[in-house]
PDB file of N, CA and C in Angstrom:
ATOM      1  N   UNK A   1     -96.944 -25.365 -52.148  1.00  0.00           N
ATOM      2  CA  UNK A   1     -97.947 -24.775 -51.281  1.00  0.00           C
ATOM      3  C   UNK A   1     -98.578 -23.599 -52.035  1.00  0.00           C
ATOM      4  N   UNK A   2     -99.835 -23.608 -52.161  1.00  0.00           N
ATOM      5  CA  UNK A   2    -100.334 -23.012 -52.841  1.00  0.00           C
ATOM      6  C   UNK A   2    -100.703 -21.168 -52.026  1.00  0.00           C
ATOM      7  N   UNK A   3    -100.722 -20.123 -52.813  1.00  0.00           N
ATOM      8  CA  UNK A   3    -101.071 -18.589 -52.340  1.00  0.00           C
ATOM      9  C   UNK A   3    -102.060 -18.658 -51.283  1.00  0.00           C
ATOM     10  N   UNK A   4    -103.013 -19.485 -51.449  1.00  0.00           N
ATOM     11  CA  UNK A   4    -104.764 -19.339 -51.008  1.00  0.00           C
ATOM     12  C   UNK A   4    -104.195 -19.944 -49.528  1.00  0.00           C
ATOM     13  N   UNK A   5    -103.364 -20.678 -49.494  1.00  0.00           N
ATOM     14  CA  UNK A   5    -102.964 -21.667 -48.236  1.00  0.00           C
ATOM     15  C   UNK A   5    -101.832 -21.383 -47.190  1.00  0.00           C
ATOM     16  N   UNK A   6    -101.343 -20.504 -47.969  1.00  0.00           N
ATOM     17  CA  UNK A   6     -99.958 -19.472 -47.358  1.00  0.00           C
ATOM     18  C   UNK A   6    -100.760 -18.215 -46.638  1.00  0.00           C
ATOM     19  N   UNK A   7    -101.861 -17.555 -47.598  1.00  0.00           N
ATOM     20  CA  UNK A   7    -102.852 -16.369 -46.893  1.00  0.00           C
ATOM     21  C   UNK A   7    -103.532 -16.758 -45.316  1.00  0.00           C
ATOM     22  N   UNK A   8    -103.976 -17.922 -45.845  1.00  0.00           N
ATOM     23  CA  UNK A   8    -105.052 -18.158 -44.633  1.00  0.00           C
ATOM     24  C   UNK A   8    -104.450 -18.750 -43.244  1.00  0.00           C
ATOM     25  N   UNK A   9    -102.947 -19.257 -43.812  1.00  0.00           N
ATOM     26  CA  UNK A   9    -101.751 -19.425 -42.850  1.00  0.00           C
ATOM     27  C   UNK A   9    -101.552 -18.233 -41.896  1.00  0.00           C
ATOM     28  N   UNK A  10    -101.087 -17.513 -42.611  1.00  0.00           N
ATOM     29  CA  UNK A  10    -101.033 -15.939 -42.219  1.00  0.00           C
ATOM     30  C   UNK A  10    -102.188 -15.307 -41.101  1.00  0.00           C
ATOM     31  N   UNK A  11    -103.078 -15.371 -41.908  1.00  0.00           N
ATOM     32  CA  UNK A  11    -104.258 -14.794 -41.618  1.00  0.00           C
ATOM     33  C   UNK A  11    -104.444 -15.255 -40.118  1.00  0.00           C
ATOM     34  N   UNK A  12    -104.347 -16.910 -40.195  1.00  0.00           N
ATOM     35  CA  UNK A  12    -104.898 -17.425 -38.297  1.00  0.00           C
ATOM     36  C   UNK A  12    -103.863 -17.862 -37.671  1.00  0.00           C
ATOM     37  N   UNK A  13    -102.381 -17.640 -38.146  1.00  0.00           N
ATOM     38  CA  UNK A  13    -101.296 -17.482 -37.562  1.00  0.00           C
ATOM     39  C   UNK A  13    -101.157 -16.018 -36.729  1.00  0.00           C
ATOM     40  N   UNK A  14    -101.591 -14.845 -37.638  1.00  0.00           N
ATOM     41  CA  UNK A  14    -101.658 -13.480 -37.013  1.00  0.00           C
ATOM     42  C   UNK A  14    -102.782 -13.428 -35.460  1.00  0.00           C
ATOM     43  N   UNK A  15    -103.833 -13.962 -36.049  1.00  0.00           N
ATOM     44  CA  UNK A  15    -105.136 -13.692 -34.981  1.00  0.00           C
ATOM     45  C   UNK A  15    -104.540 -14.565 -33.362  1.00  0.00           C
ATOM     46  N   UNK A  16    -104.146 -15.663 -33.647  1.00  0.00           N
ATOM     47  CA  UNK A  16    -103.355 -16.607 -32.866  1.00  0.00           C
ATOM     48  C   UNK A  16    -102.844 -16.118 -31.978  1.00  0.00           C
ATOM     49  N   UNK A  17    -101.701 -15.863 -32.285  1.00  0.00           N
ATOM     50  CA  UNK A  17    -100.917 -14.281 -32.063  1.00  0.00           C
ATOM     51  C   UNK A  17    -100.750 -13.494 -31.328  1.00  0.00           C
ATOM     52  N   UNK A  18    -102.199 -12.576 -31.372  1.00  0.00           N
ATOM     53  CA  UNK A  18    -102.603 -11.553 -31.000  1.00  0.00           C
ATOM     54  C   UNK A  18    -103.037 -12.323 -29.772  1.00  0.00           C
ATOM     55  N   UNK A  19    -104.321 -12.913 -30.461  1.00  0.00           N
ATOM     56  CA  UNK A  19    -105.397 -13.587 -28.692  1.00  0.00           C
ATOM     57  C   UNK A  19    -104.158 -13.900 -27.983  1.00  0.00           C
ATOM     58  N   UNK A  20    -102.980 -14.503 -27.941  1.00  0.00           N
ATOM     59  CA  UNK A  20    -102.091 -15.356 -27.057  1.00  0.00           C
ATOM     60  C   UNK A  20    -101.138 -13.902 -26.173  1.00  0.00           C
ATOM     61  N   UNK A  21    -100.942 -13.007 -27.034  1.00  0.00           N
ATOM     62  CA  UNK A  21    -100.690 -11.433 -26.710  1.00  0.00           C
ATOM     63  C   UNK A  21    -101.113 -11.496 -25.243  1.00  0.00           C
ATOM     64  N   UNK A  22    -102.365 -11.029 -26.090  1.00  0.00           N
ATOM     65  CA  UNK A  22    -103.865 -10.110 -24.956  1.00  0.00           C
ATOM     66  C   UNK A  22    -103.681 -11.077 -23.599  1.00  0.00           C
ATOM     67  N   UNK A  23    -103.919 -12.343 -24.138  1.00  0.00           N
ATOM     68  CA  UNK A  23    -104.091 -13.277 -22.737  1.00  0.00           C
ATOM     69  C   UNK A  23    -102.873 -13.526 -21.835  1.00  0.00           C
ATOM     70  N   UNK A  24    -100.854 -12.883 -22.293  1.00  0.00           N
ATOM     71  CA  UNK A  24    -100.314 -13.002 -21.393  1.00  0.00           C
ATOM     72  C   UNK A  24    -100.353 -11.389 -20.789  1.00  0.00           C
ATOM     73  N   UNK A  25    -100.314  -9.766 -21.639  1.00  0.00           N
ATOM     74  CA  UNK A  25    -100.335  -9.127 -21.249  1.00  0.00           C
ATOM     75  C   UNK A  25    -101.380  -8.016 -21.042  1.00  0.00           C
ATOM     76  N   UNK A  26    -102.078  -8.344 -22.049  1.00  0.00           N
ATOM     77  CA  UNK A  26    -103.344  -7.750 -21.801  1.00  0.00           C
ATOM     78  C   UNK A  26    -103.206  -6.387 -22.640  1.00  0.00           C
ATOM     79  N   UNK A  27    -102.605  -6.559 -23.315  1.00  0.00           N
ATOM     80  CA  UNK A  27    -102.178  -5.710 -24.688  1.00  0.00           C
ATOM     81  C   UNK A  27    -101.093  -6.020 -25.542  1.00  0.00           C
ATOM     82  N   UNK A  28    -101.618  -5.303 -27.306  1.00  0.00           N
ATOM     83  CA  UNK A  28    -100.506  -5.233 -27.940  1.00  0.00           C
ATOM     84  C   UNK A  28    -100.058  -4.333 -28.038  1.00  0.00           C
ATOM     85  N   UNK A  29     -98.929  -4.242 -27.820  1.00  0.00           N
ATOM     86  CA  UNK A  29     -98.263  -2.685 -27.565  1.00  0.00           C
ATOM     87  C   UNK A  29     -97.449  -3.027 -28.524  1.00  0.00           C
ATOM     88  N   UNK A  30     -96.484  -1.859 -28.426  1.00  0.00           N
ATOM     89  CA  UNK A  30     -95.149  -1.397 -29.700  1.00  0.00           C
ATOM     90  C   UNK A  30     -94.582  -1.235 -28.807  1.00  0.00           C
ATOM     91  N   UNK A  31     -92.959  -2.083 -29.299  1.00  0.00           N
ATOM     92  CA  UNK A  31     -91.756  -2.060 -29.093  1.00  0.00           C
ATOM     93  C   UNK A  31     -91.435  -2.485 -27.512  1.00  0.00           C
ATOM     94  N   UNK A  32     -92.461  -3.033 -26.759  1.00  0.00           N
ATOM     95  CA  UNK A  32     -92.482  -3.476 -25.418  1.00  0.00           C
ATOM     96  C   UNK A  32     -92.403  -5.033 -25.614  1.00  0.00           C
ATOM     97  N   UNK A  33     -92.396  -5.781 -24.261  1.00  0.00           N
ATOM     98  CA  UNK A  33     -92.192  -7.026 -24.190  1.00  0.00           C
ATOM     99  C   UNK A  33     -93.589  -8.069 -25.137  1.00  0.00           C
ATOM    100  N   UNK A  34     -94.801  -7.168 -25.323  1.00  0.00           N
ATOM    101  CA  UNK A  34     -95.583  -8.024 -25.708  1.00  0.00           C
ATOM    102  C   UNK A  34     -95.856  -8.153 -26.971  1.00  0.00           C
ATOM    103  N   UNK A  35     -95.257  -6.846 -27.813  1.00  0.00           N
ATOM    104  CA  UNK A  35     -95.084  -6.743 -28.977  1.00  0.00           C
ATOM    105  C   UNK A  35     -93.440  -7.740 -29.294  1.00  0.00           C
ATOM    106  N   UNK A  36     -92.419  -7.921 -28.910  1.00  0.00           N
ATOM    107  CA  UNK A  36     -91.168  -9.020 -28.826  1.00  0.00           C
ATOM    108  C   UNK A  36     -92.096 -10.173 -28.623  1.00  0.00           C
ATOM    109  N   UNK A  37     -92.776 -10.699 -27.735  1.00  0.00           N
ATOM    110  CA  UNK A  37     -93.637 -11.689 -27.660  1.00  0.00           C
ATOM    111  C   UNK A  37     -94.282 -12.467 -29.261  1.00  0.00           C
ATOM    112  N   UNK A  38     -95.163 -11.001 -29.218  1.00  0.00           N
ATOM    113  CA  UNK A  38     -95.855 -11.127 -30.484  1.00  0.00           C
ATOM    114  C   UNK A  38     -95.422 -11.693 -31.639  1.00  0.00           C
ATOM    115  N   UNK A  39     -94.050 -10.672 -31.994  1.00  0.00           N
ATOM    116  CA  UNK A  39     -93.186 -11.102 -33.289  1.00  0.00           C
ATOM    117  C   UNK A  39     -92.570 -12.740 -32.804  1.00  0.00           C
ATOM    118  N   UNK A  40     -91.974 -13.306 -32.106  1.00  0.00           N
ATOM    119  CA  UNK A  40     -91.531 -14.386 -31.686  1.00  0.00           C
ATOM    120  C   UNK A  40     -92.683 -15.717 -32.101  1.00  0.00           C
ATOM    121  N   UNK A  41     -94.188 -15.312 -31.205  1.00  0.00           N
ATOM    122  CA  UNK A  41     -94.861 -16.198 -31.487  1.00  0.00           C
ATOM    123  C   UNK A  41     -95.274 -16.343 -32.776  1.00  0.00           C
ATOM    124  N   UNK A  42     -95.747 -15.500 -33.117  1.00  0.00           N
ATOM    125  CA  UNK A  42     -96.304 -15.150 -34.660  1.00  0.00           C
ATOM    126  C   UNK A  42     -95.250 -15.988 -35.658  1.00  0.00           C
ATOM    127  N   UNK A  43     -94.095 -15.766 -35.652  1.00  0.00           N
ATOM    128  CA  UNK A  43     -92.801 -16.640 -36.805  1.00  0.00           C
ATOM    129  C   UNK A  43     -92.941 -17.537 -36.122  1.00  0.00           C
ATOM    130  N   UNK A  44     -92.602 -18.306 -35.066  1.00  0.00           N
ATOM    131  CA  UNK A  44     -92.839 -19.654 -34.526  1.00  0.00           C
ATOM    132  C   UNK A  44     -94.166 -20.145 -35.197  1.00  0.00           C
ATOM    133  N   UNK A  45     -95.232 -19.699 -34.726  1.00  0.00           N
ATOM    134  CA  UNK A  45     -96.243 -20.518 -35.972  1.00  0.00           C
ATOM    135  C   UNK A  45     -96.026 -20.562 -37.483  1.00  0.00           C
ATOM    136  N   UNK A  46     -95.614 -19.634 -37.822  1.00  0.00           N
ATOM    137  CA  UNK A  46     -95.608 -19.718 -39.421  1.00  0.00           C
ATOM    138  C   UNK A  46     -94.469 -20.283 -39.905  1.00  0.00           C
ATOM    139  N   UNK A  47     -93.248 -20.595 -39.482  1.00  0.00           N
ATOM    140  CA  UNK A  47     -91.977 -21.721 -39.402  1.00  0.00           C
ATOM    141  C   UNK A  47     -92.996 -23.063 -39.208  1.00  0.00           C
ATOM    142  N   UNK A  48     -94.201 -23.393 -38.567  1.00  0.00           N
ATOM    143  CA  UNK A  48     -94.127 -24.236 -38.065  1.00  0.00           C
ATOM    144  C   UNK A  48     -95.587 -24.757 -38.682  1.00  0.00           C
ATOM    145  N   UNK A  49     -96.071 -24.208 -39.866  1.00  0.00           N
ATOM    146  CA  UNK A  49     -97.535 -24.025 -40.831  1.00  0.00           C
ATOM    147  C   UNK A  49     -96.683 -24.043 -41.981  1.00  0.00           C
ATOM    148  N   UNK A  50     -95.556 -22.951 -42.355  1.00  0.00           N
ATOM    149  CA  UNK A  50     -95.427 -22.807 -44.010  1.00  0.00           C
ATOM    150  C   UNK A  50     -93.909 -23.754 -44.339  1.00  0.00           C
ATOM    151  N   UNK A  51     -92.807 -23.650 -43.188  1.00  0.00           N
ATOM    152  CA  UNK A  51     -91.495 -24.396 -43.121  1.00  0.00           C
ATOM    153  C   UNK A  51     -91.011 -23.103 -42.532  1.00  0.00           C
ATOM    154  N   UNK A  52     -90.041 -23.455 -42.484  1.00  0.00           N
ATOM    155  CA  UNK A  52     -88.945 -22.297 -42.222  1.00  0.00           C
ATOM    156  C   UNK A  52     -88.498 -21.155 -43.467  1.00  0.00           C
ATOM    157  N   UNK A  53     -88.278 -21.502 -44.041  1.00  0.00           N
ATOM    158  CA  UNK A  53     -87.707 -20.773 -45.276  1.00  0.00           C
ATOM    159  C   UNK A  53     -89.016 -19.982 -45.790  1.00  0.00           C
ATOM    160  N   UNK A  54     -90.251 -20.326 -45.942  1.00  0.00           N
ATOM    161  CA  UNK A  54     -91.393 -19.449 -46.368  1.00  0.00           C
ATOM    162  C   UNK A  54     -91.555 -18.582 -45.191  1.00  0.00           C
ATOM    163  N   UNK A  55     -91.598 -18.969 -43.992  1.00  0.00           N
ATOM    164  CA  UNK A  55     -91.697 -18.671 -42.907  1.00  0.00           C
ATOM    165  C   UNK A  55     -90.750 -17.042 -42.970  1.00  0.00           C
ATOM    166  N   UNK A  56     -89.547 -17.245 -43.411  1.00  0.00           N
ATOM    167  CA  UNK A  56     -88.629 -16.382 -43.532  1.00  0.00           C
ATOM    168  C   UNK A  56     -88.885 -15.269 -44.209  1.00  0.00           C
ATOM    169  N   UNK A  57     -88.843 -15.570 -45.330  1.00  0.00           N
ATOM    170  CA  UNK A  57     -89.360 -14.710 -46.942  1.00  0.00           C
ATOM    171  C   UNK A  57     -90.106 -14.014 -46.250  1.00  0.00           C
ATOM    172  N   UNK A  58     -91.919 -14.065 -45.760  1.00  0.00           N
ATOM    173  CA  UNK A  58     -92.705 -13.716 -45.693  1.00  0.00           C
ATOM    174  C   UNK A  58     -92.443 -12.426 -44.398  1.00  0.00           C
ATOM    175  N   UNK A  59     -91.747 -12.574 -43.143  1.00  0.00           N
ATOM    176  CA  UNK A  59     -90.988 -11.940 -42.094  1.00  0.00           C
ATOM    177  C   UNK A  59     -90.474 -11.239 -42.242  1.00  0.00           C
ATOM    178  N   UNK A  60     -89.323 -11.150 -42.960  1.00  0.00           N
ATOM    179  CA  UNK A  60     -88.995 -10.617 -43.885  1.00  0.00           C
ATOM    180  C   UNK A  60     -89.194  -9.205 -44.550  1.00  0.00           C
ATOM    181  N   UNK A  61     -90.469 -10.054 -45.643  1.00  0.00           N
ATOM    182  CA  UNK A  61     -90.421  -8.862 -46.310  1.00  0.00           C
ATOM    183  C   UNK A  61     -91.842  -8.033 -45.684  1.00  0.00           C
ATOM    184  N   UNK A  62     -92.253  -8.684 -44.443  1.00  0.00           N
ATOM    185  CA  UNK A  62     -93.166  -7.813 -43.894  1.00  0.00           C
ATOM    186  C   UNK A  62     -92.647  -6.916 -42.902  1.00  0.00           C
ATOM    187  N   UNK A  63     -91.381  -6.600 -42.973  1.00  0.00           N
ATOM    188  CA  UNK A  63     -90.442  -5.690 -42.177  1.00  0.00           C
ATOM    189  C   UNK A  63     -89.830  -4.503 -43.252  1.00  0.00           C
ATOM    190  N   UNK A  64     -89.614  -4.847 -44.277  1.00  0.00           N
ATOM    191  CA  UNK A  64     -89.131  -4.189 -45.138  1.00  0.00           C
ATOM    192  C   UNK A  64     -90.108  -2.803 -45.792  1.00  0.00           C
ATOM    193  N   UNK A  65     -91.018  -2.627 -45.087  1.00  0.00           N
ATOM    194  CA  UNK A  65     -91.696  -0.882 -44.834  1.00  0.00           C
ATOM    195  C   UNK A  65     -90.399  -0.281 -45.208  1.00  0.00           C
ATOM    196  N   UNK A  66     -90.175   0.628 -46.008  1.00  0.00           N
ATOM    197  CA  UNK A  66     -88.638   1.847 -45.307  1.00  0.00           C
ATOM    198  C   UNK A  66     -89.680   2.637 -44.881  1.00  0.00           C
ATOM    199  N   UNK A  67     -90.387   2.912 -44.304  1.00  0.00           N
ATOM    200  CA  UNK A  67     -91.067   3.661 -43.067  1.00  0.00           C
ATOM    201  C   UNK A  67     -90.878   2.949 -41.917  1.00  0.00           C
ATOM    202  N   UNK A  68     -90.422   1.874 -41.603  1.00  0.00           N
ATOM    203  CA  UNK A  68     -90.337   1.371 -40.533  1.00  0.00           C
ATOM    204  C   UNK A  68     -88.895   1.363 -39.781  1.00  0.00           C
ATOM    205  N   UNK A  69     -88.956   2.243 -38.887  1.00  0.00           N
ATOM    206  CA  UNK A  69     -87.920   3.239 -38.209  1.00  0.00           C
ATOM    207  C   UNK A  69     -86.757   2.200 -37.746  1.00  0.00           C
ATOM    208  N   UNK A  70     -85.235   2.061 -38.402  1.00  0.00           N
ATOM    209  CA  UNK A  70     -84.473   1.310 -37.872  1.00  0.00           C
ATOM    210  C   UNK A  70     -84.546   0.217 -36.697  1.00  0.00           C
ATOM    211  N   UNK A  71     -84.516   0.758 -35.992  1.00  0.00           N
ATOM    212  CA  UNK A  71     -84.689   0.599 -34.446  1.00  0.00           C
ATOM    213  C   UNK A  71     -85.848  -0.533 -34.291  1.00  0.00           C
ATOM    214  N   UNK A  72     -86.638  -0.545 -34.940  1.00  0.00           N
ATOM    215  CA  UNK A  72     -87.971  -1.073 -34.874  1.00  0.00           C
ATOM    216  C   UNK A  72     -87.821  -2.043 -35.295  1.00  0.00           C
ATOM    217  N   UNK A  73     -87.273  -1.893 -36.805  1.00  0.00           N
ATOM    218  CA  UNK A  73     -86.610  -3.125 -37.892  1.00  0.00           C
ATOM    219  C   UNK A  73     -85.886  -3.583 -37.168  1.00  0.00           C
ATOM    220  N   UNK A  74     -84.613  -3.831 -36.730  1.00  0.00           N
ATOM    221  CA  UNK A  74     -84.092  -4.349 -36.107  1.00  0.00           C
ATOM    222  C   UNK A  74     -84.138  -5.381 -34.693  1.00  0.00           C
ATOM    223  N   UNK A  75     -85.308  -4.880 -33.566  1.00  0.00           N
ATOM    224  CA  UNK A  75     -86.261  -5.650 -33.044  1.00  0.00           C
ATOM    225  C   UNK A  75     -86.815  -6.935 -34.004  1.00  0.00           C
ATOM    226  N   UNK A  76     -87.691  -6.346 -34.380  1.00  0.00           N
ATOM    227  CA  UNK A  76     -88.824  -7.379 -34.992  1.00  0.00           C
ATOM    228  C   UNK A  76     -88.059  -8.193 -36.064  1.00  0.00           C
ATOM    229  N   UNK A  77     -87.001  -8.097 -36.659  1.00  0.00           N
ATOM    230  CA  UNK A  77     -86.286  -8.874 -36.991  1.00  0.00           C
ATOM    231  C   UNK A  77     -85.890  -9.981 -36.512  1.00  0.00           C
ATOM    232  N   UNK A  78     -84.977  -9.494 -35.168  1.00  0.00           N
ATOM    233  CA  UNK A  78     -84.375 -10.267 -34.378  1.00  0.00           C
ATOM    234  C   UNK A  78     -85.581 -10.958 -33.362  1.00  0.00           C
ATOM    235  N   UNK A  79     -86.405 -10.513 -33.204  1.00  0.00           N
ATOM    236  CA  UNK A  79     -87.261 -11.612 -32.394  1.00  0.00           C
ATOM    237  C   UNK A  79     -88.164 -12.514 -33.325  1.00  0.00           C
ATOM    238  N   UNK A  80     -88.405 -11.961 -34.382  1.00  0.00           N
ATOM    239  CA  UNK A  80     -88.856 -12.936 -35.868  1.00  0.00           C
ATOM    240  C   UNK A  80     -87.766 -14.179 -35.710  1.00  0.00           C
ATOM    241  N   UNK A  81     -86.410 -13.907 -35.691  1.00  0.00           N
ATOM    242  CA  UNK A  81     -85.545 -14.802 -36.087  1.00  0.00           C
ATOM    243  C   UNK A  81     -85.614 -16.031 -34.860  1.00  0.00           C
ATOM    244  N   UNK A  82     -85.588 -15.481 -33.833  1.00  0.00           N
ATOM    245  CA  UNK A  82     -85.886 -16.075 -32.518  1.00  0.00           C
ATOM    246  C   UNK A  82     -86.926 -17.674 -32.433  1.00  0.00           C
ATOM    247  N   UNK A  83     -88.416 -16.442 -33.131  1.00  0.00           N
ATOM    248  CA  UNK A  83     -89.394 -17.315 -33.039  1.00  0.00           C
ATOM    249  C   UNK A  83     -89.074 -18.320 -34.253  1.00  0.00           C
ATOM    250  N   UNK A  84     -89.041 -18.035 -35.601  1.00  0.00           N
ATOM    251  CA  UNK A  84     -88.659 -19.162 -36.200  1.00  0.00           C
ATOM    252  C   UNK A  84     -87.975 -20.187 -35.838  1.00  0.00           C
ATOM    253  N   UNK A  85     -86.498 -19.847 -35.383  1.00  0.00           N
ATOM    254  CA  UNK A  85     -86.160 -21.319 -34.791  1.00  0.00           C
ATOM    255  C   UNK A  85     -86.823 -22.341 -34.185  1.00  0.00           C
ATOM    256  N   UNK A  86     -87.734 -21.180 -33.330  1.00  0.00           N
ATOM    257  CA  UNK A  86     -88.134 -21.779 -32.104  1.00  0.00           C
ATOM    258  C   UNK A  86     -88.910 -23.247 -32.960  1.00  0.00           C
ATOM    259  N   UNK A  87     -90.009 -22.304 -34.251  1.00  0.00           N
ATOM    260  CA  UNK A  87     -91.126 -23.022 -35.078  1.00  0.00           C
ATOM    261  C   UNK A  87     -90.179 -24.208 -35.647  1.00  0.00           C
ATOM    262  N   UNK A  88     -89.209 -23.852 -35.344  1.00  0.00           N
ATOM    263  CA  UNK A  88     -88.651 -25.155 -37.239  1.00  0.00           C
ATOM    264  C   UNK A  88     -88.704 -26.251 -36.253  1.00  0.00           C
ATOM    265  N   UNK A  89     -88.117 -25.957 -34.932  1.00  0.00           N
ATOM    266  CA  UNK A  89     -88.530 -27.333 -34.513  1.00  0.00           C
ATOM    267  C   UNK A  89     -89.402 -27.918 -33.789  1.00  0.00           C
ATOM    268  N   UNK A  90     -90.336 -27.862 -34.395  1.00  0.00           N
ATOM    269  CA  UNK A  90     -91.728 -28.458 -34.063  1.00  0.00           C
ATOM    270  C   UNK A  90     -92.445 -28.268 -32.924  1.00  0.00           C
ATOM    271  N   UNK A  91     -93.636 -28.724 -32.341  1.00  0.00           N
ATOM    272  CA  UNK A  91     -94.687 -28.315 -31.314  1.00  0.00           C
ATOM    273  C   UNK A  91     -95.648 -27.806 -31.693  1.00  0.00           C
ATOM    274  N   UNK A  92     -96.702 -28.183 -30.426  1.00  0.00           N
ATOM    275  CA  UNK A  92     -98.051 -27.128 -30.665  1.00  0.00           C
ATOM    276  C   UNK A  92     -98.029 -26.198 -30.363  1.00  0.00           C
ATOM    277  N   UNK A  93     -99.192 -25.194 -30.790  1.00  0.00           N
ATOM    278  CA  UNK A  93     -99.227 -23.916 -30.073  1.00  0.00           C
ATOM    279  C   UNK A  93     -98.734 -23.943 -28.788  1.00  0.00           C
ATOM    280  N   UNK A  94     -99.537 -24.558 -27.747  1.00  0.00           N
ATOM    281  CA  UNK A  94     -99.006 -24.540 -26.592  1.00  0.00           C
ATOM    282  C   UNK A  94     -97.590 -24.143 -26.157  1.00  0.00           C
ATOM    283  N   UNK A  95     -96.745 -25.204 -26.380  1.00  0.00           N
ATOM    284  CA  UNK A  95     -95.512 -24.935 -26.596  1.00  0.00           C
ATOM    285  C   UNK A  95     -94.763 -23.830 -27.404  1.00  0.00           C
ATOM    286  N   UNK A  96     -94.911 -23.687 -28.157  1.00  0.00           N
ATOM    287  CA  UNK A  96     -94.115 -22.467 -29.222  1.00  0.00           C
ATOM    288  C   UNK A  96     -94.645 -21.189 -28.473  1.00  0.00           C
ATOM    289  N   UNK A  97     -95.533 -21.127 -27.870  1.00  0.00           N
ATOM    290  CA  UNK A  97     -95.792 -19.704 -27.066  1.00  0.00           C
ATOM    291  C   UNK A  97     -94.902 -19.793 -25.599  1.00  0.00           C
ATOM    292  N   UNK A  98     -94.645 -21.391 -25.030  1.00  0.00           N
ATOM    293  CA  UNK A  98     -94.329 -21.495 -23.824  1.00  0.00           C
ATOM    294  C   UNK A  98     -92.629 -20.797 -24.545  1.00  0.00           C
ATOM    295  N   UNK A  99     -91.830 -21.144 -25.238  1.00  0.00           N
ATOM    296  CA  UNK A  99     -90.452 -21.277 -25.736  1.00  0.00           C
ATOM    297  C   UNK A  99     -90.353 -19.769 -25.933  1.00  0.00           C
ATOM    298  N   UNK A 100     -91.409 -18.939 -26.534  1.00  0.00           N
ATOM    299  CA  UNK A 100     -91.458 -17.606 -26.860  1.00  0.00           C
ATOM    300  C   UNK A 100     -91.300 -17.054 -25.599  1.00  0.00           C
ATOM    301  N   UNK A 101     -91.954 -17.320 -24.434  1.00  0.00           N
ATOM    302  CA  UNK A 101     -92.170 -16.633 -23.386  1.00  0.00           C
ATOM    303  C   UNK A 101     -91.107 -16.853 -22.646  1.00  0.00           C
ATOM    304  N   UNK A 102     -90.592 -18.258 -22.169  1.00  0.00           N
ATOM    305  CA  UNK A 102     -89.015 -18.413 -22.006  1.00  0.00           C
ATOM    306  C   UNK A 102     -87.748 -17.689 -22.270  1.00  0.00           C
ATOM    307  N   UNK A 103     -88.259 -17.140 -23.591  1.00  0.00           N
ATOM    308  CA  UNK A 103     -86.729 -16.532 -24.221  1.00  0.00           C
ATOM    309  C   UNK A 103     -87.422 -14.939 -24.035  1.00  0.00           C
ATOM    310  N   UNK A 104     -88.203 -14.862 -23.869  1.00  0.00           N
ATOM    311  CA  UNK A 104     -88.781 -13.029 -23.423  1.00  0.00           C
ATOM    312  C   UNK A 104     -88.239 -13.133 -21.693  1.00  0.00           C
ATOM    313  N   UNK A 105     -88.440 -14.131 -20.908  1.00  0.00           N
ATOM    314  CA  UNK A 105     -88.360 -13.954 -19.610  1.00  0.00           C
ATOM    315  C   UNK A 105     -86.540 -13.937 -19.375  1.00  0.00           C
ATOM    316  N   UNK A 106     -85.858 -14.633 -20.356  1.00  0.00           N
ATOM    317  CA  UNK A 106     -84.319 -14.849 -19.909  1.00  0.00           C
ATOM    318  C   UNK A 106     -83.506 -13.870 -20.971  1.00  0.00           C
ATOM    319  N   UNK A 107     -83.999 -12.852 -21.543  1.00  0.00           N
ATOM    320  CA  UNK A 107     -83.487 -11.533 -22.103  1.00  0.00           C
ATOM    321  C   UNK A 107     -82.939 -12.052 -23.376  1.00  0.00           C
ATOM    322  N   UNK A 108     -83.310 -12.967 -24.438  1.00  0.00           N
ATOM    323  CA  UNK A 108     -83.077 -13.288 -25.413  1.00  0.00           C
ATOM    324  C   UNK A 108     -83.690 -12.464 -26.647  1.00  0.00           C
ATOM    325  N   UNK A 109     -85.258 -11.845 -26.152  1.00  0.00           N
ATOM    326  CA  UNK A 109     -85.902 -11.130 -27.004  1.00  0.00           C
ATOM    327  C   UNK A 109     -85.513  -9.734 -27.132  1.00  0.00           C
ATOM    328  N   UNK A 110     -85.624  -8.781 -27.881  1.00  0.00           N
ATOM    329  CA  UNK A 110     -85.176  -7.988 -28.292  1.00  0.00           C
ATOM    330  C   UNK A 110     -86.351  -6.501 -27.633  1.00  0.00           C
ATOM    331  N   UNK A 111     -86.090  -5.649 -26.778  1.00  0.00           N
ATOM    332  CA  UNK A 111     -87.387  -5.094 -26.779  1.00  0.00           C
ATOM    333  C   UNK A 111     -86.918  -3.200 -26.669  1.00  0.00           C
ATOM    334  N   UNK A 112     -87.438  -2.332 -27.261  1.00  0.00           N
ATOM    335  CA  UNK A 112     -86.971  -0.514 -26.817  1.00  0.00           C
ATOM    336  C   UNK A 112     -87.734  -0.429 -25.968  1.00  0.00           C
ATOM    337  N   UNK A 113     -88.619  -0.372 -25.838  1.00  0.00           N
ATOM    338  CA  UNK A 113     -89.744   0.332 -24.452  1.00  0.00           C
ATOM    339  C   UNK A 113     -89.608  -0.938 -23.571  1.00  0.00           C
ATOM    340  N   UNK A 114     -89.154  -0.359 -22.411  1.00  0.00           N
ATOM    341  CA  UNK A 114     -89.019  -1.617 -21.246  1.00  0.00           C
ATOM    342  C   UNK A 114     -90.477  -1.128 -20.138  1.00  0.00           C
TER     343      UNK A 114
END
């Protein structure tokens, strides 16, 4: 898989994302349920565009800020990890947001600001 195809993965995996955000809560916030949302859906698509394992790497090391305050890391980790599974095994958008939202509603996701 080529750089140019992994970017643009990224790129409308992120926007995806977001719009699917806005449209359950009507914001992206930090460290609340829609930001856990966010990270969940967001790796569910990209598990489910790049594989799992690129999917990973990339999650990863877009956590690995050391400005990014324990606490925070640790969230978005764990709901990264969440959503990947969710991605490796297959579905459309549709679905991989429904599975995200499932595991946000039955306390599986990880969230500090309640």
């Amino acid at each position: 898989m080529s750089l140019v195809v992994i970017a643009l993965s990224i790129k409308r995996s992120k926007e995806k994302a977001f719009e699917e955000t806005i449209k359950y809560f009507g914001i992206n916030g930090r460290n609340d349920k829609s930001d856990a949302f966010h990270h969940c859906f967001w790796s569910a698509i990209l598990a489910q565009e790049l594989g799992y394992h690129n999917a990973l790497q990339f999650t990863n090391a877009h956590e690995s800020d050391p400005r990014n305050p324990s606490e925070e890391k640790a969230m978005d980790l764990h709901n990264n990890s969440i959503g990947l599974s969710i991605g490796r095994n297959g579905g459309n958008n549709n679905y991989l947001s429904g599975r995200c939202m499932a595991t946000l509603l039955n306390g599986q996701l990880k969230v500090i600001n309640k």
